[in-house]
C-alpha atoms as a PDB file:
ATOM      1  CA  UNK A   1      25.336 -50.672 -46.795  1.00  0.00           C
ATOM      2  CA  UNK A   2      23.542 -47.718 -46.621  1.00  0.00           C
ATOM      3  CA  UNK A   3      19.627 -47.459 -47.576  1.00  0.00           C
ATOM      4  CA  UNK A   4      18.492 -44.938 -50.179  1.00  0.00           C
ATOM      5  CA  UNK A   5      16.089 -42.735 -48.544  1.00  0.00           C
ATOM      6  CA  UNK A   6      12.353 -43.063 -50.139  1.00  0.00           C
ATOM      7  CA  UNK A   7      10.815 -39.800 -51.774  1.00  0.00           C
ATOM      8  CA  UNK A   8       7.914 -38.494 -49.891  1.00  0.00           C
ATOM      9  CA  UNK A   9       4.513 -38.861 -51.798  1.00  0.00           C
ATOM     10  CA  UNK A  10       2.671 -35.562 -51.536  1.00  0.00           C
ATOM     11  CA  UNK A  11      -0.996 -35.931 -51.670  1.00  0.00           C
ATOM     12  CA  UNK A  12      -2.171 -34.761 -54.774  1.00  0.00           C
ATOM     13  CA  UNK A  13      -4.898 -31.755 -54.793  1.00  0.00           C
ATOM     14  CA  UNK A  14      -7.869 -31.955 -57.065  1.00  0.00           C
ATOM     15  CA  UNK A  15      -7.098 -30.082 -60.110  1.00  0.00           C
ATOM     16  CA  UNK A  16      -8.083 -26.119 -60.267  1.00  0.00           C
ATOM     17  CA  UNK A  17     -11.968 -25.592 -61.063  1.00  0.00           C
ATOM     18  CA  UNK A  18     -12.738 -29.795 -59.961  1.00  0.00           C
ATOM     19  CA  UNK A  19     -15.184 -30.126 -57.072  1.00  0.00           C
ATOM     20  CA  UNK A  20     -14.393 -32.778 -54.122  1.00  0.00           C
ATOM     21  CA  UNK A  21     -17.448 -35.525 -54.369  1.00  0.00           C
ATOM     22  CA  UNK A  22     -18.947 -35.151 -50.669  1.00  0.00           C
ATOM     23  CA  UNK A  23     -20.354 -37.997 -49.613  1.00  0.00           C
ATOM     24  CA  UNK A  24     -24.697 -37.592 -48.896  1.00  0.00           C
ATOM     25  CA  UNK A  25     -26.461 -40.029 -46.820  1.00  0.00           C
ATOM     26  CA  UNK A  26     -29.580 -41.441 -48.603  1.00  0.00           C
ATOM     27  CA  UNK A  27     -33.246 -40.069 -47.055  1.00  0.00           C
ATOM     28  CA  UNK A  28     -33.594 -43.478 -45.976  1.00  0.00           C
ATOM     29  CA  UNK A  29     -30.312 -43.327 -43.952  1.00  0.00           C
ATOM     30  CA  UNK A  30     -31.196 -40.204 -42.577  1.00  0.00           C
ATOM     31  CA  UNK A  31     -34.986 -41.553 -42.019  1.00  0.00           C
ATOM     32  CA  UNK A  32     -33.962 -44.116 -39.961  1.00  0.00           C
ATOM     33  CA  UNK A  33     -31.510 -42.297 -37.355  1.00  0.00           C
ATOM     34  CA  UNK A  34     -33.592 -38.962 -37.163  1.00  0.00           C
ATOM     35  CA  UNK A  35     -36.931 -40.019 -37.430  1.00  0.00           C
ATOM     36  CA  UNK A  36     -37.372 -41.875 -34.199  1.00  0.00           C
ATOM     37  CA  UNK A  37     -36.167 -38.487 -31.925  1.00  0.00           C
ATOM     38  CA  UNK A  38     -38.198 -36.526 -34.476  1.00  0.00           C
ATOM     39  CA  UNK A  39     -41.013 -38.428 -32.932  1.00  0.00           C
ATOM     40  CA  UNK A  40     -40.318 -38.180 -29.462  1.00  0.00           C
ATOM     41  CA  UNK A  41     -40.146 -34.679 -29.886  1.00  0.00           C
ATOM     42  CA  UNK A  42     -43.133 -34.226 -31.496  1.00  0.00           C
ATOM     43  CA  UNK A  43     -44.857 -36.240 -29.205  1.00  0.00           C
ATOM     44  CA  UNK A  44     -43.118 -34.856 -26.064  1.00  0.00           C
ATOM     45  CA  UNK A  45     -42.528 -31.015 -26.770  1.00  0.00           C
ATOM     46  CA  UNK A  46     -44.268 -29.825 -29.505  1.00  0.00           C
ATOM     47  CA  UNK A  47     -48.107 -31.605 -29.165  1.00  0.00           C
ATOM     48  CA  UNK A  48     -47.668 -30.706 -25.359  1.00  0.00           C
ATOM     49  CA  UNK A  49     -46.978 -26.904 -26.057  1.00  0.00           C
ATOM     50  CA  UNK A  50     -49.397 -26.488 -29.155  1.00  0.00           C
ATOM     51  CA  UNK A  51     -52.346 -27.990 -26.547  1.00  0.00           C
ATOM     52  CA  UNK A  52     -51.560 -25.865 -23.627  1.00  0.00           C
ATOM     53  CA  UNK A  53     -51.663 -22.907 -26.146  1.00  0.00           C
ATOM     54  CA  UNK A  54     -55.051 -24.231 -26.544  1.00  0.00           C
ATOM     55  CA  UNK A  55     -56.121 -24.613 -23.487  1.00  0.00           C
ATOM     56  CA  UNK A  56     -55.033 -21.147 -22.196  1.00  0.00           C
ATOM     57  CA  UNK A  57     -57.034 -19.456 -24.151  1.00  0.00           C
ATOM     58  CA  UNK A  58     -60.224 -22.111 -23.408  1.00  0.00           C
ATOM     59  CA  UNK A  59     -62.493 -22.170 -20.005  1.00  0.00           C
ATOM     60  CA  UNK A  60     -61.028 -25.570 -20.004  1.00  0.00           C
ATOM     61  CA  UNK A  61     -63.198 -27.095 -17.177  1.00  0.00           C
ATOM     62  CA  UNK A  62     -62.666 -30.598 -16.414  1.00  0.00           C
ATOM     63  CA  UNK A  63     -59.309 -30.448 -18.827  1.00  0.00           C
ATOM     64  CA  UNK A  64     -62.108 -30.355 -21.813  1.00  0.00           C
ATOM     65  CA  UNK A  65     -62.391 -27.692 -24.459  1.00  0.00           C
ATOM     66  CA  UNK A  66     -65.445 -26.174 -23.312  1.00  0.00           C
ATOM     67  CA  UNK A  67     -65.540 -22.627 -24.249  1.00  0.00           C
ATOM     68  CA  UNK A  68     -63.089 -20.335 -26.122  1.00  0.00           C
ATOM     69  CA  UNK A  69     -62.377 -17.202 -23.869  1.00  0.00           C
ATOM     70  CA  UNK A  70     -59.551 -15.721 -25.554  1.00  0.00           C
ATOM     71  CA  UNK A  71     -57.363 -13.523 -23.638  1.00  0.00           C
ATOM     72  CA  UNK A  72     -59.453 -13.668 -20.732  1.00  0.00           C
ATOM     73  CA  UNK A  73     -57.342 -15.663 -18.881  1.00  0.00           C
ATOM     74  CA  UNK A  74     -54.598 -14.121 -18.758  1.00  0.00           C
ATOM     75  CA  UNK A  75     -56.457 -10.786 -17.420  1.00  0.00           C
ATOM     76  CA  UNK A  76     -57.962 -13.009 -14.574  1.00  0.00           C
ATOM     77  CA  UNK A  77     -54.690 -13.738 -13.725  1.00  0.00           C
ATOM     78  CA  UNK A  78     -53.081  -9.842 -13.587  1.00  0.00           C
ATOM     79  CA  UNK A  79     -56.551  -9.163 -11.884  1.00  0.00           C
ATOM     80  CA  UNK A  80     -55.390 -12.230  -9.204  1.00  0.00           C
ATOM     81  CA  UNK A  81     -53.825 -10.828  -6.297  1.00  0.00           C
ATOM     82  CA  UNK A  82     -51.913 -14.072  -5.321  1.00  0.00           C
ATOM     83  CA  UNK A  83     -50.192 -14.687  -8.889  1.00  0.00           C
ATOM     84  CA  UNK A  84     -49.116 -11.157  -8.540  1.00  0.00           C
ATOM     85  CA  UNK A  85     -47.333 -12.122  -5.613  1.00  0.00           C
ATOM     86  CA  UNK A  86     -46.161 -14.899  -6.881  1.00  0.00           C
ATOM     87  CA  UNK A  87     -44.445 -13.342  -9.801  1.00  0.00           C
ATOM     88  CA  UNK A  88     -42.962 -11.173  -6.741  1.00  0.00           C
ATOM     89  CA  UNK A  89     -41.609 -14.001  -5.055  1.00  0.00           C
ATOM     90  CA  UNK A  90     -40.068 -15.416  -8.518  1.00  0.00           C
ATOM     91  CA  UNK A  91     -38.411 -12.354  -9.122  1.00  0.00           C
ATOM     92  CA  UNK A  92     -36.753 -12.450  -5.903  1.00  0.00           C
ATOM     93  CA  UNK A  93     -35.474 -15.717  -5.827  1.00  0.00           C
ATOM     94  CA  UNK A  94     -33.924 -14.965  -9.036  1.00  0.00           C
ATOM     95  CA  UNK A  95     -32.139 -12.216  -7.840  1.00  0.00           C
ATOM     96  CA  UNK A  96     -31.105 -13.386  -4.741  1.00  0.00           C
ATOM     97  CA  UNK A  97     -31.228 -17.275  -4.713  1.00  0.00           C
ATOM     98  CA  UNK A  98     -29.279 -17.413  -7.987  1.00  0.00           C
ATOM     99  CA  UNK A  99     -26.656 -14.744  -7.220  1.00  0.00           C
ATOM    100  CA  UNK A 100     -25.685 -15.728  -3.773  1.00  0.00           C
ATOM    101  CA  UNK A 101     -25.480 -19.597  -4.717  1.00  0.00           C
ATOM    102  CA  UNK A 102     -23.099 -18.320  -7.592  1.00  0.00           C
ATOM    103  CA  UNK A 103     -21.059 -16.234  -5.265  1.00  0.00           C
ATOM    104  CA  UNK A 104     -20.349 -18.395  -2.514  1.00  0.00           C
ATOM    105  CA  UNK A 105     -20.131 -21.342  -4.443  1.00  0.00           C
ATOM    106  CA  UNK A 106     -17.474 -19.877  -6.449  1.00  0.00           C
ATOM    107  CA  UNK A 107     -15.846 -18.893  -3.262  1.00  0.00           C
ATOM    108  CA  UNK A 108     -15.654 -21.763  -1.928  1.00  0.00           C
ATOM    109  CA  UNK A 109     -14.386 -23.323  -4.989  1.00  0.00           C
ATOM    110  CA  UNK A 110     -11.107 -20.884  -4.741  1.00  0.00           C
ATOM    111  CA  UNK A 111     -10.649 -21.390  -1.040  1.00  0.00           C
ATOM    112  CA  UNK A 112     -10.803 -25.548  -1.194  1.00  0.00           C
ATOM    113  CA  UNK A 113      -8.085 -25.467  -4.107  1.00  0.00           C
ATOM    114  CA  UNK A 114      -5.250 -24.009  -1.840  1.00  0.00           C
ATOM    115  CA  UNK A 115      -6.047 -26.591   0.649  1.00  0.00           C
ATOM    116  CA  UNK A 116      -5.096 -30.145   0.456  1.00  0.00           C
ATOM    117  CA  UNK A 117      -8.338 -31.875   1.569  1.00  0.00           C
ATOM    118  CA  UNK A 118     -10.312 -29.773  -1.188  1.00  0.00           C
ATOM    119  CA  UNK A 119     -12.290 -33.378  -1.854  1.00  0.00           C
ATOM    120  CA  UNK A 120     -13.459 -32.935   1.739  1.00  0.00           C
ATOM    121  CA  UNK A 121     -14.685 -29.674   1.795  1.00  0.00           C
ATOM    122  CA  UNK A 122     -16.655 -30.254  -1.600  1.00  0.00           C
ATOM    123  CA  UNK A 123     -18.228 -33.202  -0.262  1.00  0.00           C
ATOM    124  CA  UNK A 124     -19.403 -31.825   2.985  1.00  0.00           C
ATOM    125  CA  UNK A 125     -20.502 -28.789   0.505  1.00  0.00           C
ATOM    126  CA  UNK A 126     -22.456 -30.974  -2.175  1.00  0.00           C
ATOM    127  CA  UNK A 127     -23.804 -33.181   0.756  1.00  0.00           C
ATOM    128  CA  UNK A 128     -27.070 -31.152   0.694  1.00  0.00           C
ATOM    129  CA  UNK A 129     -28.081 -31.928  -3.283  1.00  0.00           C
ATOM    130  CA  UNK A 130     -28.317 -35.428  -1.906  1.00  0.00           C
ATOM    131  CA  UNK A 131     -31.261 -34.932  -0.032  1.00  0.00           C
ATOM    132  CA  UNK A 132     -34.619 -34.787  -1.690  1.00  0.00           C
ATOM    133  CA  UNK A 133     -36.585 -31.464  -1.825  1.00  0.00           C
ATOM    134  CA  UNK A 134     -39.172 -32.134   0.262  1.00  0.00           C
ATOM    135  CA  UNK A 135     -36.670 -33.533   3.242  1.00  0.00           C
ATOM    136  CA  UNK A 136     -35.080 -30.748   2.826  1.00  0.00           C
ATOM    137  CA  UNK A 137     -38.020 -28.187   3.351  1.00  0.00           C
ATOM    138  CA  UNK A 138     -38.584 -31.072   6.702  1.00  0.00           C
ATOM    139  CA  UNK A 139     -35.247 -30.217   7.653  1.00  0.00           C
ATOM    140  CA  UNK A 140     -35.563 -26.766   7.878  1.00  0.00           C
ATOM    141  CA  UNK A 141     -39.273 -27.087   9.516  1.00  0.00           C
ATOM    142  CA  UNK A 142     -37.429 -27.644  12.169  1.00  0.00           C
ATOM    143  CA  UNK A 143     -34.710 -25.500  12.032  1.00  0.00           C
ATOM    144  CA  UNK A 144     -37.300 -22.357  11.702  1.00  0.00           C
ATOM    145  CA  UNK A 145     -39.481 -24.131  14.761  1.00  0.00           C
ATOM    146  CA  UNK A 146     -40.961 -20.962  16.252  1.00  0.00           C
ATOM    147  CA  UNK A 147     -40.156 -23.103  19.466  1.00  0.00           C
ATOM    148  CA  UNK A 148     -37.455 -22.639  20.957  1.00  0.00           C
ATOM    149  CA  UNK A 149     -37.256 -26.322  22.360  1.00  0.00           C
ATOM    150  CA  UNK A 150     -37.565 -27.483  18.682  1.00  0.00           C
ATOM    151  CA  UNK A 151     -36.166 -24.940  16.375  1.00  0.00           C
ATOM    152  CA  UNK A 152     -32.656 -24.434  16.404  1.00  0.00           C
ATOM    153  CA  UNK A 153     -32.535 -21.370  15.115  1.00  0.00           C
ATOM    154  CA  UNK A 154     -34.775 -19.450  18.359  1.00  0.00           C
ATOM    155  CA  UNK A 155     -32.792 -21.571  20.505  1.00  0.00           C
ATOM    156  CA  UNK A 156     -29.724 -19.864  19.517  1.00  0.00           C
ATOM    157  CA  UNK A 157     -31.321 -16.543  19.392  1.00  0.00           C
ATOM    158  CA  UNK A 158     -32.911 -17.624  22.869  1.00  0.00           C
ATOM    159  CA  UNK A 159     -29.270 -17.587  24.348  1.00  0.00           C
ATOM    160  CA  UNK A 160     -29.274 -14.052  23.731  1.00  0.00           C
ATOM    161  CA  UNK A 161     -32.361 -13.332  24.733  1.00  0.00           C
ATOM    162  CA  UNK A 162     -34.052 -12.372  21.235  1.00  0.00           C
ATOM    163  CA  UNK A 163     -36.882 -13.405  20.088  1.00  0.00           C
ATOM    164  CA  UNK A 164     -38.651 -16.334  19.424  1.00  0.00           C
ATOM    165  CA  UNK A 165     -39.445 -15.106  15.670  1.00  0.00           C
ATOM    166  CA  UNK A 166     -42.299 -16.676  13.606  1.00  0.00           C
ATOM    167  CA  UNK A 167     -39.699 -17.432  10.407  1.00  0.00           C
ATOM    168  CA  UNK A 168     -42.381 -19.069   8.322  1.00  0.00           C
ATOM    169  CA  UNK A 169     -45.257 -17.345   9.877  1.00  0.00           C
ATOM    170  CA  UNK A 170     -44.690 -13.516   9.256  1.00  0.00           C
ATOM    171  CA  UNK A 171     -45.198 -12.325   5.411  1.00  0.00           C
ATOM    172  CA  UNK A 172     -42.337  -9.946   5.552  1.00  0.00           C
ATOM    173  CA  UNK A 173     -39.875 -12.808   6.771  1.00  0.00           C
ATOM    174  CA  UNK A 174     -41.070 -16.580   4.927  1.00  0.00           C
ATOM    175  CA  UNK A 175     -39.696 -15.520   1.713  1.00  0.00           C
ATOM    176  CA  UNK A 176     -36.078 -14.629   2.905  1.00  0.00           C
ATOM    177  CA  UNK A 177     -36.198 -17.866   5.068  1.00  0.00           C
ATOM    178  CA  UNK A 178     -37.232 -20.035   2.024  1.00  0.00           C
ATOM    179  CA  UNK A 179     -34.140 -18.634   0.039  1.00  0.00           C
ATOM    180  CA  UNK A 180     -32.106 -19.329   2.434  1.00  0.00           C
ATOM    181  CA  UNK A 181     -33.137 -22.896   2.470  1.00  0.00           C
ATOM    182  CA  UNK A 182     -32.492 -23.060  -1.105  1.00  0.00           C
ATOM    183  CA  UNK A 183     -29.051 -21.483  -1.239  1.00  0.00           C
ATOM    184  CA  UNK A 184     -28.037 -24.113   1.414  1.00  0.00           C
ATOM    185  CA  UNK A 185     -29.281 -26.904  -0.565  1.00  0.00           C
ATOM    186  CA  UNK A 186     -27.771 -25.668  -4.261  1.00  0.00           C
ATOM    187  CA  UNK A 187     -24.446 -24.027  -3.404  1.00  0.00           C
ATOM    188  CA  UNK A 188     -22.583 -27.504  -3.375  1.00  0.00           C
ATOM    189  CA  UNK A 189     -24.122 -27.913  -6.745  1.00  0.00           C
ATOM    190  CA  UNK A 190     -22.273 -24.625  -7.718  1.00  0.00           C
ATOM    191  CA  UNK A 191     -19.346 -25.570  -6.505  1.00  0.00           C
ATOM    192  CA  UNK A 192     -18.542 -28.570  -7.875  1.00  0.00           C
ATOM    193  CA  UNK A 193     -19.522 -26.974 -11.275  1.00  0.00           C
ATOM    194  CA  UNK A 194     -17.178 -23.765 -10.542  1.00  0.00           C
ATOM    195  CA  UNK A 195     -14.090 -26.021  -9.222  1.00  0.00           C
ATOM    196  CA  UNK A 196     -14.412 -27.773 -12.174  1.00  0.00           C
ATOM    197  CA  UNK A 197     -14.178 -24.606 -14.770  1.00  0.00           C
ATOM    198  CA  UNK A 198     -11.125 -23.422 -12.101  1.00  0.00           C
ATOM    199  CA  UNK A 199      -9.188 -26.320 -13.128  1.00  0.00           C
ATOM    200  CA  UNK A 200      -8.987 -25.600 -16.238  1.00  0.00           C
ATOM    201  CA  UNK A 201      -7.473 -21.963 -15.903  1.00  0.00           C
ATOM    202  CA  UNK A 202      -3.823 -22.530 -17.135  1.00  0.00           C
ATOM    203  CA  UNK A 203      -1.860 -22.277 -14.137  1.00  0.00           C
ATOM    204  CA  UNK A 204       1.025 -19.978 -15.997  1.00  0.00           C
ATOM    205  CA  UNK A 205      -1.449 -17.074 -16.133  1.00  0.00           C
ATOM    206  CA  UNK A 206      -1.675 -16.796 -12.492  1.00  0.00           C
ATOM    207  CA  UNK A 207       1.430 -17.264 -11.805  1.00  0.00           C
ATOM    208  CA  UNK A 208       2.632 -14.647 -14.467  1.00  0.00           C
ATOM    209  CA  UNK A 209      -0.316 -12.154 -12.581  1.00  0.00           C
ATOM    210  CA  UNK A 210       1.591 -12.999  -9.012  1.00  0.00           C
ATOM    211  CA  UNK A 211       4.976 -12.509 -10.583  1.00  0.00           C
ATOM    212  CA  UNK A 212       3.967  -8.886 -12.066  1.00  0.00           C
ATOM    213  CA  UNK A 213       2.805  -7.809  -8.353  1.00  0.00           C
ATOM    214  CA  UNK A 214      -1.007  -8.684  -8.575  1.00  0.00           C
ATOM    215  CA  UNK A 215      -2.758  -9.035  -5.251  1.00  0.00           C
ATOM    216  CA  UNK A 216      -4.869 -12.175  -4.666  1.00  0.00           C
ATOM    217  CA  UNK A 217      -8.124  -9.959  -4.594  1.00  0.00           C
ATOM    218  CA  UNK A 218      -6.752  -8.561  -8.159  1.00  0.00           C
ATOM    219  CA  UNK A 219      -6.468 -12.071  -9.785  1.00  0.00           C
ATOM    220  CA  UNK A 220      -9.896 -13.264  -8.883  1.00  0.00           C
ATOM    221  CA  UNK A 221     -11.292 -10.136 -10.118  1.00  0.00           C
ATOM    222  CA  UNK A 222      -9.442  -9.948 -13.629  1.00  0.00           C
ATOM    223  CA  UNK A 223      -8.040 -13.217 -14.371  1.00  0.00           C
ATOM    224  CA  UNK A 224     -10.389 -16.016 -12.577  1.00  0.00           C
ATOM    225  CA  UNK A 225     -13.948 -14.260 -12.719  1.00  0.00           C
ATOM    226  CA  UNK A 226     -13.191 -13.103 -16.730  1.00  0.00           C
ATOM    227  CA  UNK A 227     -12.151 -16.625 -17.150  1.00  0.00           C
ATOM    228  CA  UNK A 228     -14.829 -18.644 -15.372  1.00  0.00           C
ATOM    229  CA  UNK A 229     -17.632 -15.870 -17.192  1.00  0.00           C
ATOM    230  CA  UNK A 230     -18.982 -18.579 -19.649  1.00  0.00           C
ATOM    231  CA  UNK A 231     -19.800 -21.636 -16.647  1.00  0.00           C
ATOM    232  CA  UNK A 232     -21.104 -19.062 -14.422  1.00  0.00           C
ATOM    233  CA  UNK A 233     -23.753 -18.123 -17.016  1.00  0.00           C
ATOM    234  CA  UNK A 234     -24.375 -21.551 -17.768  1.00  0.00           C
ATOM    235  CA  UNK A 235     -24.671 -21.876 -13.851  1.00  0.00           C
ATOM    236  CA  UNK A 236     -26.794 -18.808 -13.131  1.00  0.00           C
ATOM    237  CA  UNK A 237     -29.487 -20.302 -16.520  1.00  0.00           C
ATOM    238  CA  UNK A 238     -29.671 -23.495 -14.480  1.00  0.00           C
ATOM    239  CA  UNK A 239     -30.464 -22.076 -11.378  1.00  0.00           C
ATOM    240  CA  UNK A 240     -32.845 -19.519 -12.981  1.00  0.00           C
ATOM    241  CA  UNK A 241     -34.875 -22.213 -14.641  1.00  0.00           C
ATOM    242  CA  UNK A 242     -35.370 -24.512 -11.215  1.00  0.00           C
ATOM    243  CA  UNK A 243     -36.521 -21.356  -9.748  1.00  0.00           C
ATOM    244  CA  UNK A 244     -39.391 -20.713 -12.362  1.00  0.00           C
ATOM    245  CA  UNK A 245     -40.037 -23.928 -11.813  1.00  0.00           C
ATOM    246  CA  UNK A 246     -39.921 -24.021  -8.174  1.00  0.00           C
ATOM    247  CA  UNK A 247     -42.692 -25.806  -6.168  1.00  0.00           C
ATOM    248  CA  UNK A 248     -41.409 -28.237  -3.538  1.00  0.00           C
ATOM    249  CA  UNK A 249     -39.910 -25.942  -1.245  1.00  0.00           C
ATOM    250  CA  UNK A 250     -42.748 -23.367  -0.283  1.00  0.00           C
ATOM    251  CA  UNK A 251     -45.378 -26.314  -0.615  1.00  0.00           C
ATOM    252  CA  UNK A 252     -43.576 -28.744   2.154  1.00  0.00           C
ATOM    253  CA  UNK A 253     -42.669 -25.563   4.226  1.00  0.00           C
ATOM    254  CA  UNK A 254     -45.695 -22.588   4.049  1.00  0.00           C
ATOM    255  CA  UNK A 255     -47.931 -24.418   1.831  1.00  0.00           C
ATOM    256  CA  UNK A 256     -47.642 -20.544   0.022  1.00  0.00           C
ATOM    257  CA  UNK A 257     -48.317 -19.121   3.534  1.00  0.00           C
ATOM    258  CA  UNK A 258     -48.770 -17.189   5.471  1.00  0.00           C
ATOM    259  CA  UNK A 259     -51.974 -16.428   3.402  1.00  0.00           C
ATOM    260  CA  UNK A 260     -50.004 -16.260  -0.444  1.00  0.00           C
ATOM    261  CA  UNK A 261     -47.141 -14.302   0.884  1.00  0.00           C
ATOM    262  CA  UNK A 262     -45.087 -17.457  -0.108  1.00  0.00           C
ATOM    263  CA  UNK A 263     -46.435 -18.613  -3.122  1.00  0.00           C
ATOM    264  CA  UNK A 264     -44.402 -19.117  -6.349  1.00  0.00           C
ATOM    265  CA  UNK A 265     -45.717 -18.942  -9.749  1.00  0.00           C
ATOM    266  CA  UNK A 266     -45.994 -23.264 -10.105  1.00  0.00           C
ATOM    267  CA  UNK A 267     -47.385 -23.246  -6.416  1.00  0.00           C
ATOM    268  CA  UNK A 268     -49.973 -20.981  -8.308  1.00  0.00           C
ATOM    269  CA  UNK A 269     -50.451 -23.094 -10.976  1.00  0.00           C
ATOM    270  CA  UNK A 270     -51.595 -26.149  -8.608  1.00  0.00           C
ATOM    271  CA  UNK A 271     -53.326 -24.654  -5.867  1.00  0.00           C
ATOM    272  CA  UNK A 272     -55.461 -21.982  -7.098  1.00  0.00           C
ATOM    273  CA  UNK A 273     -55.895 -23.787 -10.600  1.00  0.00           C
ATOM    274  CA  UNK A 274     -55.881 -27.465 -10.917  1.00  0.00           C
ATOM    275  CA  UNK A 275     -57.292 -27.731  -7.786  1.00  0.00           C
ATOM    276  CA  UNK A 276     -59.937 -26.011  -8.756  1.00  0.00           C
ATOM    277  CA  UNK A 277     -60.591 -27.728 -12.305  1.00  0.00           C
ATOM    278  CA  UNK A 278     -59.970 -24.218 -14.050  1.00  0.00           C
ATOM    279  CA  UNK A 279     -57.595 -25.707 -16.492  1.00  0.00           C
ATOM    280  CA  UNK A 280     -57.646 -22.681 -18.830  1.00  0.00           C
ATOM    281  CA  UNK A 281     -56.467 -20.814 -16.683  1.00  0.00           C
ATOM    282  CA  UNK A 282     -53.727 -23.281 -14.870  1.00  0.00           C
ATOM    283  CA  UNK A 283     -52.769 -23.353 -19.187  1.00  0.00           C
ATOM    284  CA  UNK A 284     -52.113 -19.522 -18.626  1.00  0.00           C
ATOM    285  CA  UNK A 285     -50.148 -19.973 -16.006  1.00  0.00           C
ATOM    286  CA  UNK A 286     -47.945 -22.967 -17.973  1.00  0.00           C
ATOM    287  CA  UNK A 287     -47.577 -20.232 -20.795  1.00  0.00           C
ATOM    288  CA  UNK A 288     -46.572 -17.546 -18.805  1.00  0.00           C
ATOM    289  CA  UNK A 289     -43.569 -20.261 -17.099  1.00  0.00           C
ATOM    290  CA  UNK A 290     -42.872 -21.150 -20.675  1.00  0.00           C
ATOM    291  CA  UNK A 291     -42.434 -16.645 -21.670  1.00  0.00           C
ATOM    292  CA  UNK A 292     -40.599 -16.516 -18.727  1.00  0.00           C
ATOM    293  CA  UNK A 293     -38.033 -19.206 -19.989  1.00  0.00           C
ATOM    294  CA  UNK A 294     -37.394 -17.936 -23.752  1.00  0.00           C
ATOM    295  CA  UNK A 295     -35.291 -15.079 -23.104  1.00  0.00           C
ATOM    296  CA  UNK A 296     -33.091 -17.136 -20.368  1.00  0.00           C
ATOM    297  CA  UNK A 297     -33.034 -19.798 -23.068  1.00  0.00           C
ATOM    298  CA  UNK A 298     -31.736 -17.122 -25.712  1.00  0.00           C
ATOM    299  CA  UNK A 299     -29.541 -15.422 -23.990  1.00  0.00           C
ATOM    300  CA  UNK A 300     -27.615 -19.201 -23.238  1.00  0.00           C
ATOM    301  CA  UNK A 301     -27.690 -19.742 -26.471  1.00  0.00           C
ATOM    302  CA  UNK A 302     -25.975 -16.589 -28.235  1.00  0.00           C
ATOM    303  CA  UNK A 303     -23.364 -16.923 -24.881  1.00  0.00           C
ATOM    304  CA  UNK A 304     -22.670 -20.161 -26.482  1.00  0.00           C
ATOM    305  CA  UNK A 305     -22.455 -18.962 -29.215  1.00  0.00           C
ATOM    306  CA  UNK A 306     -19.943 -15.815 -28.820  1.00  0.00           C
ATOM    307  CA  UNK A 307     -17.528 -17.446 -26.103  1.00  0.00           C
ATOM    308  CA  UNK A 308     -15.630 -20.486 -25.669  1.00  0.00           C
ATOM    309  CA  UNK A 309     -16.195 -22.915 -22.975  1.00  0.00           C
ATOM    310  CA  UNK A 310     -13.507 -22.665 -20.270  1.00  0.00           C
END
C-alpha cells in the first residue's frame, strides 16, 4: 500500500502594501545591556581624552590646572630639539620596523607551508613574542656589547678583524640597531598572523595559476600578495600603533641615548615631561600620539569596510 504524498505548505507572504511587525526591544531592555559598557567607556576613553585636551593646553604643574597657556605648548614642543628627533625616530620605525616585519614574516609563512614541520619553524619564529620587552632590550645589551668578550655581535666581527663598533653608542647607528631588535622580536607575531590568512587561499586557484604556466615568483606576486592585502593591512595598523606607542625598547637599551639620538615620541613624553612635573606639556605630547593614531585608525576602518576578510 502505497502512501499519498503530502502537498507542500508554502509559506504565505504578507499581503501587497502590509508591513512585517519588527520586533523593538523596550529602552529598559536596551538600558540594561548597553548602559553598563556605555559607562566604562565614558569613564575609560572619553573623560580620559576630554582631560588631557585640558591639560595640553594648561601649564599643568603638579598635574593641577594652574594656568591656561593655550597653544603654547605645543610650540615649546616644535621649538624642542629632542621631540623633533623623536618624531624622526617614529617615522623611521614605521617605515622600516613595520615593513620588514611584514615582509619576512610573510616569507616565512610561504616557505614553512611547503615543508612538513611548518609547526616547528613557526614556533622557533614566534618564540621571541614570549619574552617580555624589557628582557628583550637585556638580551640584545648583550648582543650589541661593544666588548668583544661580551657582545656577540664584535666577536663575530672580531674574527674578521673589524671593528669593535659602539652599536648603541654612536647616533648614526642606535636607531638601526634598536629596529633590528624589534623586527626580531615581532616577525613571529607576523607570521603566525600571515600563515593563518594563507590557509585560507583556496588551494584550486594556485593550482589553476601552476597549471596555466605561472612561475612561483608570479603566484606570490598576483595571486597570494592580492589575496592576503586585507590581513597585511590589518598587520601593518598593529604594528604601526605599538610603534607610536613604543617606550620599552630604547628606555632598557639607550635610555634615548646617545644624548636623544634614540628617543621616541612616549620616551619623550616621560623623560623630558613627567619627570619634570610639566604636565601640560607631557598632555601635548599624549595629543600629538593620539593625531598620530586617527588617520591609521581611519584608514583600517574604510579597508574594512571596502574588502572582505581573507
Amino acid at each position: 500500500m502505497t502512501a499519498t504524498p503530502q502537498p507542500i505548505q508554502a509559506t504565505t507572504a504578507p499581503a501587497p502594501g502590509r508591513k512585517l511587525k519588527v520586533e523593538r526591544d523596550s529602552p529598559l531592555t536596551l538600558l540594561v545591556f548597553l548602559g553598563p559598557a556605555v559607562v566604562l567607556l565614558l569613564i575609560f576613553l572619553v573623560y580620559p581624552v576630554i582631560y588631557t585636551l585640558r591639560m595640553s593646553v594648561d601649564r599643568g604643574l603638579g598635574g593641577n590646572f594652574s594656568r591656561f597657556v593655550g597653544l603654547d605648548n605645543y610650540a615649546n614642543l616644535l621649538n624642542t630639539p629632542s621631540f623633533v628627533q623623536s618624531i624622526i625616530n617614529n617615522v623611521l620605525w614605521i617605515v622600516f620596523y613595520t615593513s620588514i616585519v611584514i615582509v619576512l614574516g610573510l616569507i616565512i609563512a610561504v616557505v614553512a607551508m611547503r615543508v612538513s614541520y611548518e609547526s616547528v619553524i613557526k614556533a622557533v619564529v614566534f618564540l621571541p613574542m614570549a619574552i617580555a620587552a624589557t628582557a628583550l632590550g637585556v638580551i640584545w645589551d648583550f648582543v650589541y656589547a661593544f666588548d668583544p668578550g661580551i657582545g656577540m655581535l664584535n666577536a663575530i666581527l672580531g674574527i674578521v678583524n673589524v671593528g669593535p663598533i659602539a652599536w648603541l653608542g654612536n647616533s648614526s647607528l642606535v636607531n638601526w640597531a634598536l629596529i633590528v631588535v624589534g623586527i626580531w622580536g615581532s616577525t613571529g607575531f607576523a607570521t603566525v598572523i600571515l600563515s593563518a590568512a594563507l590557509k585560507a587561499i583556496p588551494t584550486e586557484i594556485i593550482e589553476a595559476a601552476r597549471t596555466d604556466g605561472a612561475n612561483e615568483f608570479q603566484i606570490f606576486i598576483r595571486i597570494i600578495v592580492p589575496m592576503v592585502s586585507l590581513p597585511i593591512s590589518v598587520l601593518a595598523v598593529t604594528l604601526i600603533v605599538n610603534v607610536i606607542k613604543l617606550f620599552d625598547i630604547p628606555y632598557v637599551m639607550t635610555s634615548g641615548g646617545p644624548g636623544y639620538a634614540s628617543r621616541v615620541i612616549a620616551f619623550e613624553l616621560y623623560k623630558q615631561d613627567l619627570s619634570a612635573g610639566l604636565y601640560g606639556k607631557a598632555a601635548a605630547v599624549a595629543v600629538v600620539m593620539l593625531l598620530l593614531l586617527v588617520p591609521v585608525m581611519v584608514f583600517n576602518v574604510r579597508r574594512f569596510r571596502s574588502s572582505a576578510v581573507t
